[in-house]
Protein backbone atom coordinates (compact mmCIF):
# COMPACT_ATOMS: atom_id res chain seq x y z
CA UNK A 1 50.56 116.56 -30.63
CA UNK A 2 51.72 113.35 -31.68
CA UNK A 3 55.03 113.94 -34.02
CA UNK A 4 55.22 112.23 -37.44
CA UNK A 5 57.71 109.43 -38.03
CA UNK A 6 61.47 110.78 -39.02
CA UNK A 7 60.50 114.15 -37.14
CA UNK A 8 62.67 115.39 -34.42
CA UNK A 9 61.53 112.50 -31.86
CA UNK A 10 63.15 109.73 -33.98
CA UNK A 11 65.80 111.93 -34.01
CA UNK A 12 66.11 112.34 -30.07
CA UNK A 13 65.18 108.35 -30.02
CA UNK A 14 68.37 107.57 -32.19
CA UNK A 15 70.73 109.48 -30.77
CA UNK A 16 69.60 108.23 -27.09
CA UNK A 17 69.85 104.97 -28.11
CA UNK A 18 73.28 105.37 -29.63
CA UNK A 19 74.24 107.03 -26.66
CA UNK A 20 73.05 103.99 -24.45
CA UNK A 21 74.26 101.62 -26.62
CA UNK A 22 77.70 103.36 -26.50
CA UNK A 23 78.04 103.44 -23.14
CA UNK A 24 77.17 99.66 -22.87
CA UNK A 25 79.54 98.55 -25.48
CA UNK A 26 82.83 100.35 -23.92
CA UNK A 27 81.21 98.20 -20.03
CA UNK A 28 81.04 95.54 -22.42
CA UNK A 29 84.58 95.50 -23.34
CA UNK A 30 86.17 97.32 -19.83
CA UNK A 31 84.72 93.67 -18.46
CA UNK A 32 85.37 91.80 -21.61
CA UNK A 33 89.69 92.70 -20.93
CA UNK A 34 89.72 90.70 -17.70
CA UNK A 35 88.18 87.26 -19.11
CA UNK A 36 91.70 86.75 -20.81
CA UNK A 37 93.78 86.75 -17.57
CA UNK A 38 91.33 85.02 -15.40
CA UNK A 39 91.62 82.29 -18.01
CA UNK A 40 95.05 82.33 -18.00
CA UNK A 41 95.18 82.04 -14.39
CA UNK A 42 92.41 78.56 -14.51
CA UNK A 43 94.67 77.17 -16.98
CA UNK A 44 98.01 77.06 -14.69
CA UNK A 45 95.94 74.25 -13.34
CA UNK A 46 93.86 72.97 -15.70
CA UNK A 47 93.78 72.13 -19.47
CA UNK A 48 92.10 74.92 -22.26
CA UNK A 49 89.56 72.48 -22.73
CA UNK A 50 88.89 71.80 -18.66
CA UNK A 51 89.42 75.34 -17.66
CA UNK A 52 86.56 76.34 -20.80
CA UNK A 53 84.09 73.66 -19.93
CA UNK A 54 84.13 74.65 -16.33
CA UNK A 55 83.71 78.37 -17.11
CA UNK A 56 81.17 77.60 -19.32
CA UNK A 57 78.95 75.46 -16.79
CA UNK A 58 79.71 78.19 -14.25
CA UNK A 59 78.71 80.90 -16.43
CA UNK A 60 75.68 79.23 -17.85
CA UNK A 61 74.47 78.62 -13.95
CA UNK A 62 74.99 82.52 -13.69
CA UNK A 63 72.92 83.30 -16.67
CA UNK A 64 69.95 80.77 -15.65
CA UNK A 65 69.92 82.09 -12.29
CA UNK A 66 69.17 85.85 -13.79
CA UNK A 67 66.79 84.25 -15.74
CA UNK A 68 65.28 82.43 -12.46
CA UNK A 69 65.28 85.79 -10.52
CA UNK A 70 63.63 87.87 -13.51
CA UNK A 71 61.10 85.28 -13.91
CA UNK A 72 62.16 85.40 -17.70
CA UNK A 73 59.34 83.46 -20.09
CA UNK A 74 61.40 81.98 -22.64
CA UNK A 75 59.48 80.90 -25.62
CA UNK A 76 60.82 77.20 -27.46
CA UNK A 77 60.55 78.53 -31.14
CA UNK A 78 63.12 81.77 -30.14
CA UNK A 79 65.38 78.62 -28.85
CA UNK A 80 65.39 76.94 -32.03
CA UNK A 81 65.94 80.01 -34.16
CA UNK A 82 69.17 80.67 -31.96
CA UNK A 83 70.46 77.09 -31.35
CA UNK A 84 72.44 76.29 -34.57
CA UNK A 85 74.46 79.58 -33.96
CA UNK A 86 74.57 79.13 -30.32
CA UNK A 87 76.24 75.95 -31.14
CA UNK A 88 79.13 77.87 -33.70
CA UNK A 89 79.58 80.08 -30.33
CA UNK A 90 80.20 77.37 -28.17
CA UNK A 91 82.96 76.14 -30.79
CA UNK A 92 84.40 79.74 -30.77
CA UNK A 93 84.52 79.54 -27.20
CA UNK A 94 86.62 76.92 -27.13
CA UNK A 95 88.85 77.92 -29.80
CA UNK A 96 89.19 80.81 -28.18
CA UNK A 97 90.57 79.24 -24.82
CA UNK A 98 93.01 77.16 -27.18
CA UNK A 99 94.36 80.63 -28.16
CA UNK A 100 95.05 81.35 -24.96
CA UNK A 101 96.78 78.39 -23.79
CA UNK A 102 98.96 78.43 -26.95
CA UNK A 103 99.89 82.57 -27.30
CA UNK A 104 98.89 84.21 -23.89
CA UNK A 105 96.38 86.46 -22.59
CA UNK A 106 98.27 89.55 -24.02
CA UNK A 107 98.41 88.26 -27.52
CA UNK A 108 95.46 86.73 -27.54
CA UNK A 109 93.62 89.66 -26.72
CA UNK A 110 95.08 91.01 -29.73
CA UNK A 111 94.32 88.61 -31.91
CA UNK A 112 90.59 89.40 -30.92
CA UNK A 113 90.64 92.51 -33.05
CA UNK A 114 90.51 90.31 -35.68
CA UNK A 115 86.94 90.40 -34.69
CA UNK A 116 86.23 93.71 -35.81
CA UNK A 117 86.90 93.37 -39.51
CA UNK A 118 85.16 89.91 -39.65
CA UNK A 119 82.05 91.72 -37.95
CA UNK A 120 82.03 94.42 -40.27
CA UNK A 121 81.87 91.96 -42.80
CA UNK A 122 78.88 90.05 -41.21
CA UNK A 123 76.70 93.52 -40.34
CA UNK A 124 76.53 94.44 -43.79
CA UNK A 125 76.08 91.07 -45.55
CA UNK A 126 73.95 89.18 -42.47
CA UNK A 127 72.39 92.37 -40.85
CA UNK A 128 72.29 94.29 -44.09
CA UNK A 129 73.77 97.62 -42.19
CA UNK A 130 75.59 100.18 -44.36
CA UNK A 131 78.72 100.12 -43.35
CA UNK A 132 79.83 103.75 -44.81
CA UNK A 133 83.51 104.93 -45.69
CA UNK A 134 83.87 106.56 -42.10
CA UNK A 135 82.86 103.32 -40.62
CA UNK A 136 84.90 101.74 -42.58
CA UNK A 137 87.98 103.65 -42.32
CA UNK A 138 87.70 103.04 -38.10
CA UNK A 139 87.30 99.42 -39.16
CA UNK A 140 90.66 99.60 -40.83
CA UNK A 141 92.55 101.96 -38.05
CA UNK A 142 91.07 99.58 -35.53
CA UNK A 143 92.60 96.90 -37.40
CA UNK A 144 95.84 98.02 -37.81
CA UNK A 145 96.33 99.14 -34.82
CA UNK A 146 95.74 95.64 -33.26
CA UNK A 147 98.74 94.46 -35.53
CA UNK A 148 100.83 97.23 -34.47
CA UNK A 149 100.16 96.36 -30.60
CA UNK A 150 100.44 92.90 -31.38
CA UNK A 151 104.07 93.44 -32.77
CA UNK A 152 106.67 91.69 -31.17
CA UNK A 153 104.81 89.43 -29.21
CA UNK A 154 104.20 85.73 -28.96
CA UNK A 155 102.18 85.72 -32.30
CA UNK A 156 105.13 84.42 -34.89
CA UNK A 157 106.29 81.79 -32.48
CA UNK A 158 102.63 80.59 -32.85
CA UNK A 159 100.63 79.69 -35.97
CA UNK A 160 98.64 77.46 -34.82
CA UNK A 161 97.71 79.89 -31.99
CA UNK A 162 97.19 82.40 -34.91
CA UNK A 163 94.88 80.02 -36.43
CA UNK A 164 92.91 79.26 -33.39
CA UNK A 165 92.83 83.47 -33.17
CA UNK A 166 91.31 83.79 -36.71
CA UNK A 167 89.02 80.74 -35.56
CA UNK A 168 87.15 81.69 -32.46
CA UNK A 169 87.05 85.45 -33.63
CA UNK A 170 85.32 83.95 -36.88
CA UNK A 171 82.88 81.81 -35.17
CA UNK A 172 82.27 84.52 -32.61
CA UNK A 173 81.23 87.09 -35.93
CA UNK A 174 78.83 84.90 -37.84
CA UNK A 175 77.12 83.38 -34.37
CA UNK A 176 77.10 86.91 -33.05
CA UNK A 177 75.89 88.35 -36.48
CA UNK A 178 73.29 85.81 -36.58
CA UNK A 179 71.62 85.92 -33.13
CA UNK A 180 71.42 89.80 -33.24
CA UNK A 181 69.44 89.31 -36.17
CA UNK A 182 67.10 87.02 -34.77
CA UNK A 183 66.97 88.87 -31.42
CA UNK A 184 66.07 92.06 -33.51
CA UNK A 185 63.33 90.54 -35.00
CA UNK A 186 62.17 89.11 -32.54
CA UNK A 187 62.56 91.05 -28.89
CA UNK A 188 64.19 87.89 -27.34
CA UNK A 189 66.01 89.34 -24.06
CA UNK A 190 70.14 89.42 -24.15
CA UNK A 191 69.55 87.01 -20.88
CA UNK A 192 67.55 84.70 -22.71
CA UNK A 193 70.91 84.70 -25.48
CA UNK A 194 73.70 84.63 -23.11
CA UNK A 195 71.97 81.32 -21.11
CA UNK A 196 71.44 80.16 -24.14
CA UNK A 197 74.90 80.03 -25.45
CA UNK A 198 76.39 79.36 -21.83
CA UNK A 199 74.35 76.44 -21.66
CA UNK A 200 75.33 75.08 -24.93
CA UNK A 201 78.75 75.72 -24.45
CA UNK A 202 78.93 73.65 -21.24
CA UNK A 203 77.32 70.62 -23.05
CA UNK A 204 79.76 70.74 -26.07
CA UNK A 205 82.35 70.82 -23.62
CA UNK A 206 81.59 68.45 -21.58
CA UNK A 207 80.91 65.65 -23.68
CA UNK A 208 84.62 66.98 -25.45
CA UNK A 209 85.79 66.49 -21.61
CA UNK A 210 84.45 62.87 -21.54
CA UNK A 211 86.07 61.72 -24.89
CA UNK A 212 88.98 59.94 -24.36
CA UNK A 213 91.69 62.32 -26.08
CA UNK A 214 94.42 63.69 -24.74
CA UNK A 215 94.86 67.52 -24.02
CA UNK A 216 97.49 69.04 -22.27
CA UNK A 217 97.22 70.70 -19.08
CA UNK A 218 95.86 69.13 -15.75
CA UNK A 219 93.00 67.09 -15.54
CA UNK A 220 89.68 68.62 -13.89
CA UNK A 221 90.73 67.07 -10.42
CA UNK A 222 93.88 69.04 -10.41
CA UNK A 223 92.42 71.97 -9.45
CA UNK A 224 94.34 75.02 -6.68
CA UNK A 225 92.47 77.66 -5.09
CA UNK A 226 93.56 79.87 -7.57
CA UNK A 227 92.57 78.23 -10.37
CA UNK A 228 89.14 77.64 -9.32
CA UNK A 229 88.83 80.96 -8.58
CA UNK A 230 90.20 81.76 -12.20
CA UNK A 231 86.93 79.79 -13.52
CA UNK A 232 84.42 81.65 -11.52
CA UNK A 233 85.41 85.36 -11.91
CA UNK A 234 86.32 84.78 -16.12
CA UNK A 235 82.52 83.03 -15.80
CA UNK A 236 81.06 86.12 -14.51
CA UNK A 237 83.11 88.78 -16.23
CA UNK A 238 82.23 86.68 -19.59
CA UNK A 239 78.48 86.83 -18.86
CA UNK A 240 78.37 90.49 -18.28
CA UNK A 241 80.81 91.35 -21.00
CA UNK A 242 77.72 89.38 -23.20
CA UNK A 243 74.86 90.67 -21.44
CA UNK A 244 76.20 94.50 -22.46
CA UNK A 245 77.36 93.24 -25.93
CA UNK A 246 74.24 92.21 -27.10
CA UNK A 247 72.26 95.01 -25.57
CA UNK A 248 74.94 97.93 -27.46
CA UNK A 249 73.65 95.68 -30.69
CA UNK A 250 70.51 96.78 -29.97
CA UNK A 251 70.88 99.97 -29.58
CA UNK A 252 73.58 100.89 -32.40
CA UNK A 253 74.62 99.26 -35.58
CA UNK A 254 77.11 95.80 -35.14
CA UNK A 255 80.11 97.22 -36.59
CA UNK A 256 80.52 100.47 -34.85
CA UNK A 257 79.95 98.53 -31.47
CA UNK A 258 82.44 96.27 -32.20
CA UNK A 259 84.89 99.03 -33.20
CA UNK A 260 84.11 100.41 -29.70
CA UNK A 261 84.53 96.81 -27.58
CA UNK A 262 87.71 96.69 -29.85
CA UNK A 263 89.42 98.74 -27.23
CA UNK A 264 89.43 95.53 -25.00
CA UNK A 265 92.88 94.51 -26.65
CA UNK A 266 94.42 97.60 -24.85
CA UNK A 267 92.58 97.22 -21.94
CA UNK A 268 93.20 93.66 -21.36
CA UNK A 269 96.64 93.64 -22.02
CA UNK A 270 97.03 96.73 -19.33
CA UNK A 271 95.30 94.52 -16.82
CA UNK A 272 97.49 91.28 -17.61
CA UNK A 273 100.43 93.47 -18.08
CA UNK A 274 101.78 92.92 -13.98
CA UNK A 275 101.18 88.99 -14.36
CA UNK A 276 102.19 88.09 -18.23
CA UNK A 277 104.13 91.64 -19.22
CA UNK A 278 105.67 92.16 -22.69
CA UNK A 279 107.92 94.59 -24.00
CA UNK A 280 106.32 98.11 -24.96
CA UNK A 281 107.64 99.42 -28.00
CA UNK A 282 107.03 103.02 -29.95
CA UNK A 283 105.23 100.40 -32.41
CA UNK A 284 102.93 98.96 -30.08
CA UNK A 285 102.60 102.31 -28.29
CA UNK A 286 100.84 103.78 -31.76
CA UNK A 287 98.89 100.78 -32.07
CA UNK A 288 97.42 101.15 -28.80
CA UNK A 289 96.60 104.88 -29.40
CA UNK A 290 94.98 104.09 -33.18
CA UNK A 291 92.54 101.24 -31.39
CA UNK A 292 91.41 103.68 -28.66
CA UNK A 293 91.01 106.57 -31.29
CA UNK A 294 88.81 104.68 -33.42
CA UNK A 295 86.74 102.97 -30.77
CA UNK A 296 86.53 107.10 -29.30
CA UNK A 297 85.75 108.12 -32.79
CA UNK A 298 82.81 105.58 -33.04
CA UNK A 299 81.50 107.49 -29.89
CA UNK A 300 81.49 110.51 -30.58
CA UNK A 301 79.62 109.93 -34.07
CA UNK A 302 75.98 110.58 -34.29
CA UNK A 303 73.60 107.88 -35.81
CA UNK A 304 72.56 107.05 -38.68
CA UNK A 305 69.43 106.34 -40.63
CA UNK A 306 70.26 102.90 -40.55
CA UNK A 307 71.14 102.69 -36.20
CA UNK A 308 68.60 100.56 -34.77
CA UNK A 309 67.49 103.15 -32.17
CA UNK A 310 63.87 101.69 -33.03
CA UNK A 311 64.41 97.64 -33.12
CA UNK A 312 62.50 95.92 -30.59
CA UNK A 313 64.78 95.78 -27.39
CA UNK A 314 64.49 94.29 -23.68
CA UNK A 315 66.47 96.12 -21.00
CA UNK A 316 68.14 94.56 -18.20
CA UNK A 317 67.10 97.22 -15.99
């Protein structure tokens, strides 16, 4: 007997896909954390804008390869829906490597969290998702306790790396914000997105590359070993982080995955902490356990009415 619509098999539907969706969003950001230092390592050796244009090319190779092996049919009208904000992620992307260069992977990565309030802010005015007071209290914790980690690193020494921080975690928000929508509408596959914005991002880049400015940093030529190898691996961890971001925004609502991948300031800054280390403080110790308890908070909750356990979604699998 077929059950009626908001019976208990919308029920079992929405919390499965929460449940999915959770578990992609915390592999999103686990992978997401070691993008910062295999930046940081391409940039001993090249410029931010070099080290992003080659990551970029390399990733969008990656993407269009998955697309070549799934046999993906990618249809021109989705493309042109999801190019304008493709574009503002290609700016964030390199924003985001100018960050870098100027604060450091750990402070950078803190500066991400940044994200998470500016997300909030697009789900429920893009997205139209209820945020909620719970929602929005882990918004706040989350937020906080980036600032708290964040204390006494690089950041004051920095404003125009602080700028660059509230930059490429803007751009990422709105173009992120944006595409979801679209992709909720209208089924288009997370590979389709991440090639997409990969491929953009190369172009961009590479016609910045070919401008005659100066940037500092060594020129694409300059290349070690290790620096190279800094390009591929950030490529690949980049387009996985994406691939598993944009599926967990299928499966649960924008802002409480983002609380979740929030967690990567912690987790990067553990996994640059050898390399790049900074001084651990009872401060940034409480800040570090407030952005894992809100991002554990977010999943343990149960959905909503308003989780998208039932928009249109494509696995990977």
């Amino acid at each position: 007997m077929k059950r009626p619509p908001g019976g208990h098999g919308d029920a079992d539907a929405a919390d499965l896909g929460h449940e999915q969706g959770t578990r992609l969003a915390w592999c999103s950001a686990a992978t997401n954390a070691l993008a910062p230092l295999f930046g940081t390592i391409a940039m001993e050796r090249f410029s931010p804008l070099a080290a992003a244009a080659l990551t970029a090319t390399v990733g969008a190779v990656a993407a269009l390869m998955v697309l070549l092996v799934r046999r993906r049919r990618v249809e021109v009208q989705n493309l042109r829906q999801l190019l304008p904000w493709s574009v503002l992620h290609g700016i964030g992307y390199l924003l985001m490597f100018v960050c870098l260069f100027l604060v450091g992977p750990v402070t950078q990565s803190i500066l991400g969290r940044l994200y998470v309030v500016q997300a909030a802010i697009v789900g429920n005015l893009v997205l139209r998702e209820r945020l909620g007071l719970r929602n929005a209290v882990l918004v706040g914790v989350a937020l906080v306790g980036g600032l708290l980690w964040g204390s006494g690193g690089e950041l004051a020494s920095s404003l125009l790396g602080f700028a660059a921080g509230v930059g490429f975690t803007g751009c990422f928000a709105l173009a992120n914000g944006k595409i979801t929508q679209h992709a909720r509408a209208a089924n288009i596959g997370s590979d389709v997105i991440v090639g997409l914005n990969f491929s953009v991002a190369a172009v961009l880049l590479g016609i910045l590359i070919l401008l005659p400015i100066e940037h500092p940093g060594q020129p694409v030529t300059g290349g070690s070993a290790a620096a190279i190898g800094g390009v591929f691996a950030g490529a690949i961890a980049s387009v996985a982080s994406l691939l598993m971001m944009y599926e967990s925004f299928k499966r649960m609502s924008f802002a409480q995955s983002n609380i979740i991948r929030s967690a990567s300031a912690v987790l990067g800054a553990l996994v640059a902490w050898p390399f790049y280390a900074r001084p651990l403080t009872a401060v940034s110790a409480a800040g570090a356990i407030l952005l894992l308890a809100a991002a554990m908070l977010v999943s343990r909750k149960k959905p909503d009415s308003q989780t998208p356990s039932a928009f249109p979604r494509t696995d990977l699998t």
